[in-house]
N, C-alpha and C. Protein backbone atom coordinates (compact mmCIF):
# COMPACT_ATOMS: atom_id res chain seq x y z
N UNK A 1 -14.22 13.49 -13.13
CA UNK A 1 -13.93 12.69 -11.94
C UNK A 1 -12.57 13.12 -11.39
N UNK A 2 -12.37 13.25 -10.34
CA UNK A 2 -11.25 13.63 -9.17
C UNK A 2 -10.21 12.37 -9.54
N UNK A 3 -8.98 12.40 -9.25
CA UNK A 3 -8.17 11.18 -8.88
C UNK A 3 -8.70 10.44 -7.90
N UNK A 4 -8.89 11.33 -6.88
CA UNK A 4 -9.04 10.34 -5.83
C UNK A 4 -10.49 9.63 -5.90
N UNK A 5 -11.50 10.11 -6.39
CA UNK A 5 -12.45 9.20 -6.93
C UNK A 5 -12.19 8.18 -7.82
N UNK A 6 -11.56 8.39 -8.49
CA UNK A 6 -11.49 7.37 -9.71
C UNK A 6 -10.56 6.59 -8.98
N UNK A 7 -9.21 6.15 -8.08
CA UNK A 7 -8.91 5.26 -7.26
C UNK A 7 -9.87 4.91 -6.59
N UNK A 8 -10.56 5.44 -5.56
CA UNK A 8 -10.99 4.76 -4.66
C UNK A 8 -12.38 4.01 -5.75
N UNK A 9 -12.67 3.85 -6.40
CA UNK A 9 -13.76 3.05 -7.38
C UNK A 9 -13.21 2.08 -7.55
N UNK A 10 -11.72 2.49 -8.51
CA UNK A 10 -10.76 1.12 -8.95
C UNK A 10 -10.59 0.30 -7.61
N UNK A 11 -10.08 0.75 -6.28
CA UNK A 11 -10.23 -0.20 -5.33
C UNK A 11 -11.12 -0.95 -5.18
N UNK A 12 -12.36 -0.30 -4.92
CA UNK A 12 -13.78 -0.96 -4.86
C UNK A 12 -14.23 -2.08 -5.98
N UNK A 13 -13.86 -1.66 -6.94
CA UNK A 13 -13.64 -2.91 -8.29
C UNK A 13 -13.09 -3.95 -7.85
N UNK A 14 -11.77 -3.89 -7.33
CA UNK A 14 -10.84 -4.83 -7.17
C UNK A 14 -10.84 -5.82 -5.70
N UNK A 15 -11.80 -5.52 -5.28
CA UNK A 15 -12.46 -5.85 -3.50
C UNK A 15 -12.04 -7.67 -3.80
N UNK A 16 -11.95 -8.62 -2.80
CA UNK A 16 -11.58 -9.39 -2.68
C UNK A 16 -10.72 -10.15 -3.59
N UNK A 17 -10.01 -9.43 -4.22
CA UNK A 17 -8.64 -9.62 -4.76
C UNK A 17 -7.21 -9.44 -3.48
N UNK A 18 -6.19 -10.24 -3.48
CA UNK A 18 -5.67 -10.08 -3.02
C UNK A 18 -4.68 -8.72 -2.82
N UNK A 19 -4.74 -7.96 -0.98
CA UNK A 19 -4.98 -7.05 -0.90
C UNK A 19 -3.02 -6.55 -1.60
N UNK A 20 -1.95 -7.59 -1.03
CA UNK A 20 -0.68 -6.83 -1.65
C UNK A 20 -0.83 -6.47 -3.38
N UNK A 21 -1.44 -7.31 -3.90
CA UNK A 21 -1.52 -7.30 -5.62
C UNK A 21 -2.29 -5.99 -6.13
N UNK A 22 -3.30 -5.43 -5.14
CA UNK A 22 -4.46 -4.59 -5.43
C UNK A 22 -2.95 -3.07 -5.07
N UNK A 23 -2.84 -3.31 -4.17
CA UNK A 23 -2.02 -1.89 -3.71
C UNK A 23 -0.62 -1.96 -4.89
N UNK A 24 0.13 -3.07 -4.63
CA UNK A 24 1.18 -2.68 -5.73
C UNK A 24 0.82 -1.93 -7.09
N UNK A 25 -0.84 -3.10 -7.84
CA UNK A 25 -1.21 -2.21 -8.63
C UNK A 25 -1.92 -0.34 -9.12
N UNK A 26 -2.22 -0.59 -7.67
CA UNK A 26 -3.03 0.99 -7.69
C UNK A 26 -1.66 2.36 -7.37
N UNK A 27 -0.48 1.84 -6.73
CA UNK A 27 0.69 2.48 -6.77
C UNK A 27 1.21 2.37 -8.09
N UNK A 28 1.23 1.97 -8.94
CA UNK A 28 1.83 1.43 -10.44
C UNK A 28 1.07 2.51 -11.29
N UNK A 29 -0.35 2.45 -10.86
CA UNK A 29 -0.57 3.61 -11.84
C UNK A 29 -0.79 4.74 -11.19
N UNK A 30 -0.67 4.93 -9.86
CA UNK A 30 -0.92 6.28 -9.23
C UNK A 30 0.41 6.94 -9.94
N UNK A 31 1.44 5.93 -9.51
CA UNK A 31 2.99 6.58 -10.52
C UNK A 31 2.80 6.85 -11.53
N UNK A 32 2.28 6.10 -12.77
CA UNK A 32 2.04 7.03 -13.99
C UNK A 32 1.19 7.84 -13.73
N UNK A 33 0.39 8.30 -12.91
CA UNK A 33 -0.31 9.71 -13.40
C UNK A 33 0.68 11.06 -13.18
N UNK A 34 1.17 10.84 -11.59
CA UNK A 34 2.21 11.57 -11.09
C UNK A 34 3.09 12.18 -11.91
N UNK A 35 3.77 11.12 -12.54
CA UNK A 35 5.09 11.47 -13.34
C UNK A 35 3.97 11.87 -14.70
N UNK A 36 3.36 11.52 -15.11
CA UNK A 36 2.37 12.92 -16.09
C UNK A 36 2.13 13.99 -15.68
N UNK A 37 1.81 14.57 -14.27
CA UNK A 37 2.31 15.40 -13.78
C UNK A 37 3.41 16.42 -13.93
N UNK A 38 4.07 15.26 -13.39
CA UNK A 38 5.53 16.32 -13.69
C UNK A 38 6.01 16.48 -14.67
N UNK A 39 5.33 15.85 -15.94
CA UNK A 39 6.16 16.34 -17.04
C UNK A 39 5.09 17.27 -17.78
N UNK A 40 4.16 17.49 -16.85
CA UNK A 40 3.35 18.93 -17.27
C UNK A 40 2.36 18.50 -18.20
N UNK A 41 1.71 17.36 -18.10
CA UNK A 41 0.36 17.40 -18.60
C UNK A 41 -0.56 17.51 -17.67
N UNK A 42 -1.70 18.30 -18.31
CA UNK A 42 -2.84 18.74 -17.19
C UNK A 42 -3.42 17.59 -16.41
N UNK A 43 -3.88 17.59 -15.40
CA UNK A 43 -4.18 16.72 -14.73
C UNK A 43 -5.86 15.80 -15.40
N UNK A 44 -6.26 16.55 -15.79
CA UNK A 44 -7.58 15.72 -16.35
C UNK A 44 -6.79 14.65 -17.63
N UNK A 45 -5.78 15.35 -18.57
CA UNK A 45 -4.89 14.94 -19.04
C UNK A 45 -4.99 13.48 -18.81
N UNK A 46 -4.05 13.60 -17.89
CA UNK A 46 -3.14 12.54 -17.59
C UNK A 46 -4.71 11.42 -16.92
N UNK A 47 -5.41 11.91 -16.31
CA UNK A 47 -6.83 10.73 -15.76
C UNK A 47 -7.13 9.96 -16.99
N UNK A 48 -7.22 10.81 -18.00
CA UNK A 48 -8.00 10.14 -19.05
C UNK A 48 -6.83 9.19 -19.55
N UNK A 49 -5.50 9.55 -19.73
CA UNK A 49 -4.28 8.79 -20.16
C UNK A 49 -4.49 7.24 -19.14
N UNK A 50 -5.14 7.48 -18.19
CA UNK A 50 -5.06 6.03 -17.76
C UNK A 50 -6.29 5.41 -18.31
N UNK A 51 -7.12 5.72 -18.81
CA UNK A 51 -8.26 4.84 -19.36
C UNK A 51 -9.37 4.65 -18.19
N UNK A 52 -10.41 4.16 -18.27
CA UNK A 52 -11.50 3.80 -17.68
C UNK A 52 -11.09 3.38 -16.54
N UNK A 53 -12.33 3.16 -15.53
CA UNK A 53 -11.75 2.31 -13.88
C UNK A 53 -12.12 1.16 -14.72
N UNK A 54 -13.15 0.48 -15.51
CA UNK A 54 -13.91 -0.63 -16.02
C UNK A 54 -12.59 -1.02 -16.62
N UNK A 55 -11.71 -0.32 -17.50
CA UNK A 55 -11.10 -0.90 -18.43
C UNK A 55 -9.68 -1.57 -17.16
N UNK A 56 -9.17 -0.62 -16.76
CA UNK A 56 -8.36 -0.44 -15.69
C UNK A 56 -8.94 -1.66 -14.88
N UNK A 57 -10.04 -2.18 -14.41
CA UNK A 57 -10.30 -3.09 -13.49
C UNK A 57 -9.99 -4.30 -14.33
N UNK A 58 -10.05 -4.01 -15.40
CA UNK A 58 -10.06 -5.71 -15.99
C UNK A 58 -8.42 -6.09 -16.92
N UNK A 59 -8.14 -5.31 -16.69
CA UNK A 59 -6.39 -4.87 -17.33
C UNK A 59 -5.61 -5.65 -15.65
N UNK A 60 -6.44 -4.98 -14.54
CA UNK A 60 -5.44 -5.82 -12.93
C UNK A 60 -5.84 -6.79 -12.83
N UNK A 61 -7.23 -7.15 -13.16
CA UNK A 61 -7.75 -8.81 -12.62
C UNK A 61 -6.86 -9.94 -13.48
N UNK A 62 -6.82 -9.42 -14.83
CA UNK A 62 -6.08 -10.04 -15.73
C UNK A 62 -4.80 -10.01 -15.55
N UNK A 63 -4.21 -9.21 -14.93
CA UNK A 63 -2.68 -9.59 -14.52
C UNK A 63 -2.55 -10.29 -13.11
N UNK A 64 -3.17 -10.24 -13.06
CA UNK A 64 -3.21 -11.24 -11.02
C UNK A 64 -2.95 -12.25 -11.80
N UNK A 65 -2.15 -13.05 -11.41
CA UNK A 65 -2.00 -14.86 -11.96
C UNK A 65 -3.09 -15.45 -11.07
N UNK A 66 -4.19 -16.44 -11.62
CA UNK A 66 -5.03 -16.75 -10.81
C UNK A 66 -4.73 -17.64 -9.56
N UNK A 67 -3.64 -18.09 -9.37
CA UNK A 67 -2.78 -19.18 -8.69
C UNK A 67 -2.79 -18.25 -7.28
N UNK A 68 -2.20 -17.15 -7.46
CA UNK A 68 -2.59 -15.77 -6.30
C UNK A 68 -3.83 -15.64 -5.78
N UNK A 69 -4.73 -15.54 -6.71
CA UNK A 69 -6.12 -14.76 -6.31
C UNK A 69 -7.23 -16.09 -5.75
N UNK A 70 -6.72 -17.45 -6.46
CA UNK A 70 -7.33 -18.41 -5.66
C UNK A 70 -6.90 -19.18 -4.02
N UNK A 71 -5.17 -19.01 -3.63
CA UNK A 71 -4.62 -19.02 -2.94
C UNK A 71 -5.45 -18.00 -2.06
N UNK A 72 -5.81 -16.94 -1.74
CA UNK A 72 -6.42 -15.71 -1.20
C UNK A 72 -7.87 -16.28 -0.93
N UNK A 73 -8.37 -16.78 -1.94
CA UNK A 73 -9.63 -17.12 -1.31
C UNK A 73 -9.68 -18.27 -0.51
N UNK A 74 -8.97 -19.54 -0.60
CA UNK A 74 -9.03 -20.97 0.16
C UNK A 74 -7.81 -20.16 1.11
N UNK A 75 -7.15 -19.50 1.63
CA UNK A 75 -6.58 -19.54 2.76
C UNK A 75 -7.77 -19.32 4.15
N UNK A 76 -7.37 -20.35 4.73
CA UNK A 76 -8.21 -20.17 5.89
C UNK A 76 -8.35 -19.44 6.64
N UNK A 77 -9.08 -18.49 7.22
CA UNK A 77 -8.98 -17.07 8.12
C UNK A 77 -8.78 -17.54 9.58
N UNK A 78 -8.89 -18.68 9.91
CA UNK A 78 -9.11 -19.45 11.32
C UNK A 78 -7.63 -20.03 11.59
N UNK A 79 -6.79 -20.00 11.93
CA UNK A 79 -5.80 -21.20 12.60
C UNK A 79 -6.30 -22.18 12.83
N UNK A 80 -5.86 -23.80 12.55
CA UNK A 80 -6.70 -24.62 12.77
C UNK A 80 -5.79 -25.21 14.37
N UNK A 81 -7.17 -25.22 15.09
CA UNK A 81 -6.14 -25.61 16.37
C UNK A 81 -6.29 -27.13 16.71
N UNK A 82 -5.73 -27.25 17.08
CA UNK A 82 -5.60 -28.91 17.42
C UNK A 82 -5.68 -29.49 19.06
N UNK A 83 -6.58 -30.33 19.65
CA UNK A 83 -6.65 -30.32 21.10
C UNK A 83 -6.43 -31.59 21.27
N UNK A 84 -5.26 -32.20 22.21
CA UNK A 84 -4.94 -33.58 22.42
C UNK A 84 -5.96 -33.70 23.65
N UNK A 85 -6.12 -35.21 23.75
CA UNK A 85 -6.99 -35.08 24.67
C UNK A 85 -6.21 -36.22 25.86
N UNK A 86 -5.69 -36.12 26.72
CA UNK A 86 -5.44 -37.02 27.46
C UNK A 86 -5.86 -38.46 27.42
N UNK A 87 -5.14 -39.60 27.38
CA UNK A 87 -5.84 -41.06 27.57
C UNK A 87 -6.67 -41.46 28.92
């Protein structure tokens, strides 16, 4: 599997999770692969050093505090508008 396959899956895993929590995390480990990189391990290397997308998906859901990820779902997508009505 490519990097960029194996992110874009882990995204797809992580789909209606809240979207800042999903990116901080997928930058968190895009950085560890990188810096495996640069310290010269082969790149398949370093994919497998991050473990599974399965394992990897349930390693971020589990760090989301659920207080976040339920906040995300009950926020309302609508503004609630309010119409006075003349007496």
């Amino acid at each position: 599997m490519e990097i960029n396959d194996f992110f874009d899956e882990l995204r797809k895993n992580l789909k209606g999770l809240p979207e800042n929590e999903v990116e901080e995390r997928l930058a968190f480990y895009k950085e560890i692969y990188f810096d495996e990189l640069e310290d010269g391990i082969p790149e398949e290397t370093a994919l497998k050093n991050l473990g599974s997308v399965k394992k990897l998906t349930e390693q971020i859901i589990t760090d989301i505090p659920l207080s976040k990820i339920l906040k995300e779902k009950i926020r309302p997508k609508n503004k609630l508008r309010i119409c006075i009505l003349p007496k």
